[in-house]
C-alpha atoms as a PDB file:
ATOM      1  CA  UNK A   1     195.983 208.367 146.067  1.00  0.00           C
ATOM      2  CA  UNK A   2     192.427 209.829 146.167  1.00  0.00           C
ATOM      3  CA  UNK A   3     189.671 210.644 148.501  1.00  0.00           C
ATOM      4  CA  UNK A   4     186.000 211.636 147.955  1.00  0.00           C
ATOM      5  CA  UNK A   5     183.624 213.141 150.600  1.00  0.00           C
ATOM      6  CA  UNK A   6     180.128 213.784 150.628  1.00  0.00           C
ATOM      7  CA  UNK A   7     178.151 215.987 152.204  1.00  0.00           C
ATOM      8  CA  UNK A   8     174.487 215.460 150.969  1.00  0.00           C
ATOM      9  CA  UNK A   9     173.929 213.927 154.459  1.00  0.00           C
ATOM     10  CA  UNK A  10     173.534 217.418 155.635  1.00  0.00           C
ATOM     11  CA  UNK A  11     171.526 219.033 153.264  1.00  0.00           C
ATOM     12  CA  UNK A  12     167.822 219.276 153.910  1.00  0.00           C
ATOM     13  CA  UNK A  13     165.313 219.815 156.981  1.00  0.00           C
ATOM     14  CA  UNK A  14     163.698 217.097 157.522  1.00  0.00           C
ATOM     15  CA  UNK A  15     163.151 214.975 160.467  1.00  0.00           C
ATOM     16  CA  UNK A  16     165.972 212.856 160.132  1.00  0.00           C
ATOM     17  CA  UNK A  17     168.393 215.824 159.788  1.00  0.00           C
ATOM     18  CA  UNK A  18     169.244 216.597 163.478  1.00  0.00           C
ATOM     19  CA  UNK A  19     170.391 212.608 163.793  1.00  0.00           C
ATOM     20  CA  UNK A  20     172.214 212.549 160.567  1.00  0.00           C
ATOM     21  CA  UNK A  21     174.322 215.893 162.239  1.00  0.00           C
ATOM     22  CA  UNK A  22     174.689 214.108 165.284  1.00  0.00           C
ATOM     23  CA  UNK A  23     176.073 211.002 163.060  1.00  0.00           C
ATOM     24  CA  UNK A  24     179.096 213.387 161.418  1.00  0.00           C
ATOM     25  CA  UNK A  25     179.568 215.262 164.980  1.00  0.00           C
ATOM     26  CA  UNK A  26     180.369 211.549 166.424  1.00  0.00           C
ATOM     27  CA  UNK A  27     182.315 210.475 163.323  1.00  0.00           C
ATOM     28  CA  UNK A  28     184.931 213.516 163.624  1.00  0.00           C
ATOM     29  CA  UNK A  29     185.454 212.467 167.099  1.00  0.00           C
ATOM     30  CA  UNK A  30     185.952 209.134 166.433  1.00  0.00           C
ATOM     31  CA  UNK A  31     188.285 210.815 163.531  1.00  0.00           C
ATOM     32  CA  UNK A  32     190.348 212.390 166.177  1.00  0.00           C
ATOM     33  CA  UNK A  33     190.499 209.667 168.168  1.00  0.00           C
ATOM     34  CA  UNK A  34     191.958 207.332 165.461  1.00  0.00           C
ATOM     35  CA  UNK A  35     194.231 210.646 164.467  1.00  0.00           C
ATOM     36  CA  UNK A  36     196.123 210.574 167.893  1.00  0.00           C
ATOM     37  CA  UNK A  37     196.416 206.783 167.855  1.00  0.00           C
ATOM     38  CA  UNK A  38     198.286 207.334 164.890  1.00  0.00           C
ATOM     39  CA  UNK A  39     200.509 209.935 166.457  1.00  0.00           C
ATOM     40  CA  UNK A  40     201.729 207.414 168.618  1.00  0.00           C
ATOM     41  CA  UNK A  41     202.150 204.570 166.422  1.00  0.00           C
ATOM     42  CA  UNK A  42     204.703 207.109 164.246  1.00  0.00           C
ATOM     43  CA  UNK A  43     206.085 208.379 167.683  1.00  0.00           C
ATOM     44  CA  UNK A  44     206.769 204.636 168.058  1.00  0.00           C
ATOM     45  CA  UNK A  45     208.133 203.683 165.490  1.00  0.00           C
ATOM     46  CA  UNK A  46     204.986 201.713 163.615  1.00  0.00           C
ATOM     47  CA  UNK A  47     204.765 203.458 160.564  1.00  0.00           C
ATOM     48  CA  UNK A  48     202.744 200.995 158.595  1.00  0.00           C
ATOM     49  CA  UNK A  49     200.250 201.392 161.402  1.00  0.00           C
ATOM     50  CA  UNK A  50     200.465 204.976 161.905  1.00  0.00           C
ATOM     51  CA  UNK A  51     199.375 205.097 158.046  1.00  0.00           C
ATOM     52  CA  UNK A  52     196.722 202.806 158.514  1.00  0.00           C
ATOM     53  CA  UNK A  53     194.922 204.762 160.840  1.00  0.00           C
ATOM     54  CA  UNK A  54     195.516 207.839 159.213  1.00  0.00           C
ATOM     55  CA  UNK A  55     193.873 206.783 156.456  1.00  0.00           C
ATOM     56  CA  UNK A  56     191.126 205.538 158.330  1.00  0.00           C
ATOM     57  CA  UNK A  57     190.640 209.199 160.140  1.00  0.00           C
ATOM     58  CA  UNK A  58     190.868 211.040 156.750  1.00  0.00           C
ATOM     59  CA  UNK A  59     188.126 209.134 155.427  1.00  0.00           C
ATOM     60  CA  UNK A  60     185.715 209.530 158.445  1.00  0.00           C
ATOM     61  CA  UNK A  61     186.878 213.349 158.176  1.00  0.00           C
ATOM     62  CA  UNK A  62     185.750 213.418 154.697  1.00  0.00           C
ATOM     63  CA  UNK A  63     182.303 212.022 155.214  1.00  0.00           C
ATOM     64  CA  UNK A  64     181.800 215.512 156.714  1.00  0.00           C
ATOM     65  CA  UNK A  65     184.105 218.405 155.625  1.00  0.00           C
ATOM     66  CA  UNK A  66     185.212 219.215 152.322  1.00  0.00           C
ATOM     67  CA  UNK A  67     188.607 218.326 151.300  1.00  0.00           C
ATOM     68  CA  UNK A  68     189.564 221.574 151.514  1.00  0.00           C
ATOM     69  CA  UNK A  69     188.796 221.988 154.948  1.00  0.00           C
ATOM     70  CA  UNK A  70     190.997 222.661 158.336  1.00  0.00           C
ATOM     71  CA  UNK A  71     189.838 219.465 159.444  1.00  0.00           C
ATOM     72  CA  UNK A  72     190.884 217.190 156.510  1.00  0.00           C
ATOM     73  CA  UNK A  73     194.101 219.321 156.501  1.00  0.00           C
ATOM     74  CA  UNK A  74     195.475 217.904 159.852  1.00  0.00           C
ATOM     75  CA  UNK A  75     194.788 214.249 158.329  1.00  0.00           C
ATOM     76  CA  UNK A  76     196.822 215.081 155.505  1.00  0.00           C
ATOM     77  CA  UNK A  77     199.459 216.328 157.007  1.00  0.00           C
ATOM     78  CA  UNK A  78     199.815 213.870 159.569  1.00  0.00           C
ATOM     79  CA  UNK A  79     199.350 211.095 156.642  1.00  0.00           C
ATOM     80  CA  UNK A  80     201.704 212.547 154.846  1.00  0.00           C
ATOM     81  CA  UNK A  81     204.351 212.515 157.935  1.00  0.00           C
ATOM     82  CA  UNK A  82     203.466 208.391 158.068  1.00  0.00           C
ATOM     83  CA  UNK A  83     203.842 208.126 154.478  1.00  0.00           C
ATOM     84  CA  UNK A  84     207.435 209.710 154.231  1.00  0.00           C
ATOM     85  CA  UNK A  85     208.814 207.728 156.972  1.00  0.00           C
ATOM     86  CA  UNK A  86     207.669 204.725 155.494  1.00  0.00           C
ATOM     87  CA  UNK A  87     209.041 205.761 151.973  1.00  0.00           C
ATOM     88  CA  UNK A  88     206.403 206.110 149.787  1.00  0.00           C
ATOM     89  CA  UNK A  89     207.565 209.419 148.417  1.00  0.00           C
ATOM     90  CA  UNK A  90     205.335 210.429 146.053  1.00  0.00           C
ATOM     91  CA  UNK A  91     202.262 209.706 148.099  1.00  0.00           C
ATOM     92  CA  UNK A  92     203.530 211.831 150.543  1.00  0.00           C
ATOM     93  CA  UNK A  93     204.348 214.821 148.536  1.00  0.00           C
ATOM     94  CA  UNK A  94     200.550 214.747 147.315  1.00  0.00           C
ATOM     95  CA  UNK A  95     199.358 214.430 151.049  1.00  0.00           C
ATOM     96  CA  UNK A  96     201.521 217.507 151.506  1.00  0.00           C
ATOM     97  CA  UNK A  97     200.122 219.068 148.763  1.00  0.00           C
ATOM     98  CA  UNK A  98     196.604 219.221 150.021  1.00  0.00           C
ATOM     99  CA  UNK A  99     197.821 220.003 153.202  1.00  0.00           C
ATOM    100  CA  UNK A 100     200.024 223.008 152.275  1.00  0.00           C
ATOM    101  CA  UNK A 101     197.042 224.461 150.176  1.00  0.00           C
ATOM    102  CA  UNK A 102     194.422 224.704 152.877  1.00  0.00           C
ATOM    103  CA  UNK A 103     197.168 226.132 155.261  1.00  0.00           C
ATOM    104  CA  UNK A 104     198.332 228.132 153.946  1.00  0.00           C
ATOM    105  CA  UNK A 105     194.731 229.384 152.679  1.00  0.00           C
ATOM    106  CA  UNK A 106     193.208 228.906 156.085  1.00  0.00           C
ATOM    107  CA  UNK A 107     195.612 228.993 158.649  1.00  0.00           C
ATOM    108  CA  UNK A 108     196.650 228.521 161.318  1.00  0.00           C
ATOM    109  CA  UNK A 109     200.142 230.231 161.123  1.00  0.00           C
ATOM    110  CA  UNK A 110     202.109 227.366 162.795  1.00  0.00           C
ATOM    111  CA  UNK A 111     200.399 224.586 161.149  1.00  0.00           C
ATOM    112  CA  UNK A 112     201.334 225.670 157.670  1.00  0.00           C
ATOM    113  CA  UNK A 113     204.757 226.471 158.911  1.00  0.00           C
ATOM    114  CA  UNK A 114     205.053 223.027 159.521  1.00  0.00           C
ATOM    115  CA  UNK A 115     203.669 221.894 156.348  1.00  0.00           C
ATOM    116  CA  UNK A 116     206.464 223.432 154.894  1.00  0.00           C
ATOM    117  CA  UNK A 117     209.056 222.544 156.875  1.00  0.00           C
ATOM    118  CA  UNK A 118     207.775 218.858 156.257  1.00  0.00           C
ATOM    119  CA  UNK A 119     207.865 219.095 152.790  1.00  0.00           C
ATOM    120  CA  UNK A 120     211.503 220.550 153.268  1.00  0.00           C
ATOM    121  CA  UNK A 121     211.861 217.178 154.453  1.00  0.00           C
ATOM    122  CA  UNK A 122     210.249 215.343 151.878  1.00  0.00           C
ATOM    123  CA  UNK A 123     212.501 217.085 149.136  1.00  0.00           C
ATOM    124  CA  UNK A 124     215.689 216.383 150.589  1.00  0.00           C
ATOM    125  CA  UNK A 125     214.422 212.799 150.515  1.00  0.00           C
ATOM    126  CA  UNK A 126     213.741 213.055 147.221  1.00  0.00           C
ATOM    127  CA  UNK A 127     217.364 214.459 146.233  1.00  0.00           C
ATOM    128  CA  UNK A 128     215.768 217.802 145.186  1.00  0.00           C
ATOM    129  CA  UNK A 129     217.614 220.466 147.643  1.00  0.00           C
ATOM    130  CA  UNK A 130     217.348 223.326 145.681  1.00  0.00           C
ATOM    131  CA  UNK A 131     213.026 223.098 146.190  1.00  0.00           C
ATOM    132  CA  UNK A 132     213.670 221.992 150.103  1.00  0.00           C
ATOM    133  CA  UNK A 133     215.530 225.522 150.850  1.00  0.00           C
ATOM    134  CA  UNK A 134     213.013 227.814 148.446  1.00  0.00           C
ATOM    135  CA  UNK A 135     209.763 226.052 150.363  1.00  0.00           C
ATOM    136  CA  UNK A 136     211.007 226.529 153.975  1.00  0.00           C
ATOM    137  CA  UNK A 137     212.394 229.870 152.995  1.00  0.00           C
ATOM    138  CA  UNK A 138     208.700 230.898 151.697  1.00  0.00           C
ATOM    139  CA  UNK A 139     207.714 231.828 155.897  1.00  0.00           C
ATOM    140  CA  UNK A 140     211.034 233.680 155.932  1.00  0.00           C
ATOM    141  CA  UNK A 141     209.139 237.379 155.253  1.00  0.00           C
ATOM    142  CA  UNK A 142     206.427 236.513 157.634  1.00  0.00           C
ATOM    143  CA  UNK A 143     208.975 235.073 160.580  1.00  0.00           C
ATOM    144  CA  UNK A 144     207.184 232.000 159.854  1.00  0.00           C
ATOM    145  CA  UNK A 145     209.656 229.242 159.856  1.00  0.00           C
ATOM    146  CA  UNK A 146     210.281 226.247 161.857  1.00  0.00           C
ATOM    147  CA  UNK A 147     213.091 225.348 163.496  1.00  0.00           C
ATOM    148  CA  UNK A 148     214.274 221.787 161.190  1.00  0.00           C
ATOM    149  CA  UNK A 149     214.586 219.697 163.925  1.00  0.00           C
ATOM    150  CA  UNK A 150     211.628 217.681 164.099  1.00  0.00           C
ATOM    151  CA  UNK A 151     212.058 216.992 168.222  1.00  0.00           C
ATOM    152  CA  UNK A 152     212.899 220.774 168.324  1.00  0.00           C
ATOM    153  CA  UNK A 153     211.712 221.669 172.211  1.00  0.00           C
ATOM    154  CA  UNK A 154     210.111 225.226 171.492  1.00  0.00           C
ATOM    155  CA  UNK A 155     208.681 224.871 168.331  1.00  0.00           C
ATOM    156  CA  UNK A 156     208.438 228.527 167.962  1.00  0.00           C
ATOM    157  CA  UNK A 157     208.137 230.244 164.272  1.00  0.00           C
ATOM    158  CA  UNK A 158     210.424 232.947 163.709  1.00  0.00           C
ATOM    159  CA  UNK A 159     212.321 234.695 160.800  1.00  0.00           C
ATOM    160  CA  UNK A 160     215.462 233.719 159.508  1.00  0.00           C
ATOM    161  CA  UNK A 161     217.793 236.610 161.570  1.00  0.00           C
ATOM    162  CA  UNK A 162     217.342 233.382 164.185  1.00  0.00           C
ATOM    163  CA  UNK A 163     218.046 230.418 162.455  1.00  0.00           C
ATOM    164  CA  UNK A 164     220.960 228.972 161.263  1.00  0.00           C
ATOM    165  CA  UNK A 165     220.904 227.161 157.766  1.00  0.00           C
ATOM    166  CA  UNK A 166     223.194 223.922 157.231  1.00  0.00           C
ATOM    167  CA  UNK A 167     226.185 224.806 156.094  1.00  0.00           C
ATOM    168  CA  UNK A 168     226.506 222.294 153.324  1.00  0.00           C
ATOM    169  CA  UNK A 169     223.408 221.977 152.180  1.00  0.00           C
ATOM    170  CA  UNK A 170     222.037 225.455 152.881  1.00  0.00           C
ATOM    171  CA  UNK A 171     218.684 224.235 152.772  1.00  0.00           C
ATOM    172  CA  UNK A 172     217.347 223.232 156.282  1.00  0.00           C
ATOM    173  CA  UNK A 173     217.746 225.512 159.127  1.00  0.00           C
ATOM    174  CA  UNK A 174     218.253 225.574 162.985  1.00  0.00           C
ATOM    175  CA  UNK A 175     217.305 227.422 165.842  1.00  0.00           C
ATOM    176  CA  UNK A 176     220.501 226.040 167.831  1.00  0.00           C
ATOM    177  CA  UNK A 177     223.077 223.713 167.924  1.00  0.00           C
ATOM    178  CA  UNK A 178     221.682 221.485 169.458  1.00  0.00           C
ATOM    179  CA  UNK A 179     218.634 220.801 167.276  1.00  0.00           C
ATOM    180  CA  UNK A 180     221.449 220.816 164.393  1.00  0.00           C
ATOM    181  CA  UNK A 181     223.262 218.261 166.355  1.00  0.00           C
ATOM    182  CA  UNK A 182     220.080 216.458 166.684  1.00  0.00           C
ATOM    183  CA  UNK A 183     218.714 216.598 163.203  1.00  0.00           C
ATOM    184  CA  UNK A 184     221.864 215.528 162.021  1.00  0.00           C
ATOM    185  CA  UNK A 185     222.120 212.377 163.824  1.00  0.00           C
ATOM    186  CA  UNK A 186     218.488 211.688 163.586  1.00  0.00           C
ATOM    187  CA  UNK A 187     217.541 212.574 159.778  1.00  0.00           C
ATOM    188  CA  UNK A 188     219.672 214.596 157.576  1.00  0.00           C
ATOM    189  CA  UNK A 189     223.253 212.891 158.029  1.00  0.00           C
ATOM    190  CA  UNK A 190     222.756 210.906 155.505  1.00  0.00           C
ATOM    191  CA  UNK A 191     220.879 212.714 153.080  1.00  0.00           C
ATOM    192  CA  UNK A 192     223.163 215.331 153.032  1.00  0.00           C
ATOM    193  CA  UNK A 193     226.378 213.413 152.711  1.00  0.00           C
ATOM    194  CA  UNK A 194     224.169 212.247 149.394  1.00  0.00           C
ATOM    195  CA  UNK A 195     223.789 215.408 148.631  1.00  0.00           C
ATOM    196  CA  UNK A 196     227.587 216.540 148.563  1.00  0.00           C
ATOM    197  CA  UNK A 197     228.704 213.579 146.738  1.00  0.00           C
ATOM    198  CA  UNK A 198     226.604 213.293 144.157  1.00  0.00           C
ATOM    199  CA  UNK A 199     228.081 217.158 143.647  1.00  0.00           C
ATOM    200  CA  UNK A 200     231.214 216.585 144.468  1.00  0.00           C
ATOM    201  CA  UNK A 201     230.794 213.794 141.784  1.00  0.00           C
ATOM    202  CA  UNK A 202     229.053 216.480 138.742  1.00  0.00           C
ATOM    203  CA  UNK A 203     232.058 218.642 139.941  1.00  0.00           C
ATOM    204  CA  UNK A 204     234.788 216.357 138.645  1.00  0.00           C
ATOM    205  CA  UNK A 205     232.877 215.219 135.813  1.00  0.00           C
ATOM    206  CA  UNK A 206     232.500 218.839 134.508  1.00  0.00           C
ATOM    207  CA  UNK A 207     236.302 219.458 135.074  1.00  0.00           C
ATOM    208  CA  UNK A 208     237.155 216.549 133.382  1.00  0.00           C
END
């Protein structure tokens, strides 16, 4: 997956240049708008369509920031989110990817915490648990880690003296029971049942 911007339409003083600004100011809204429409399709359950329009914001976002912008960020993220639950993996992680790096280069705080935490997600999806613990733990120094519920109700960063890490799997983490409970049912039931069997399974096979 790949996107280009340009940003020639900016350059220059002439007498077209205040419309052409006005142009990219009303794209990026219409960017936004398209951006929460697509929060709501994935709140509802329409992934296809909450990719769709993702898509579509990202590449009205691109006509006038840089990829590596704050702006373009949020698309990825939120593209990446649509991607995963539809389970196109790999396209995901890249969306992540981009994501993560402007973050965590640019801020804010709480956005990049919940890059990470997302890509937490992504790599228990993809089997690899080991990576899912070491890239939520990276906010641990900072007390910048999300709770792994994705419905948690405070979404507050903290360190991880106030979370409480699966007890299997050791590599998502809590900031109740509750949200464990929740999480559980929701999303990581069945990943990390997966998980221990596919251990369990080495185990016996090495003591064999």
């Amino acid at each position: 997956m790949s996107f280009t911007f340009n940003l020639t339409t900016l350059s220059g003083n002439g007498p077209n240049a205040r419309s052409r600004a006005m142009a990219l100011t009303i794209a990026n809204s219409e960017a936004v708008f398209i951006s929460n429409r697509a929060s709501q399709a994935l709140e509802a359950g329409r992934f296809d369509e909450a990719v769709s329009l993702h898509q579509e914001a990202l590449t009205l976002k691109l006509r006038a920031y840089p990829e590596f912008s704050i702006q373009a960020g949020i698309s990825f993220n939120g593209l990446g989110e649509a991607l995963m639950r539809t389970g196109r993996l790999d396209e995901a992680d890249e969306c992540f990817q981009k994501a993560l790096a402007v973050r965590e280069a640019k801020g804010p705080a709480q956005d990049a915490a919940a890059t990470r935490d997302a890509t937490g997600a992504l790599r228990e999806a993809q089997g690899r648990f080991d990576e899912a613990r070491e890239v939520r733990l990276k906010g641990a120094a900072k007390k910048q880690m999300l709770c792994g519920n994705y419905d948690c109700p405070t979404n507050k960063m903290s360190g991880l003296d106030k979370l409480s890490a699966c007890s299997a799997c050791k590599a998502v983490f809590y900031c109740s029971k509750s949200c464990q409970k929740q999480d559980w049912t929701n999303r990581h039931k069945p990943l990390c049942k997966a998980r221990n069997a596919a251990t369990q399974t080495g185990d016996e096979k090495a003591a064999s």
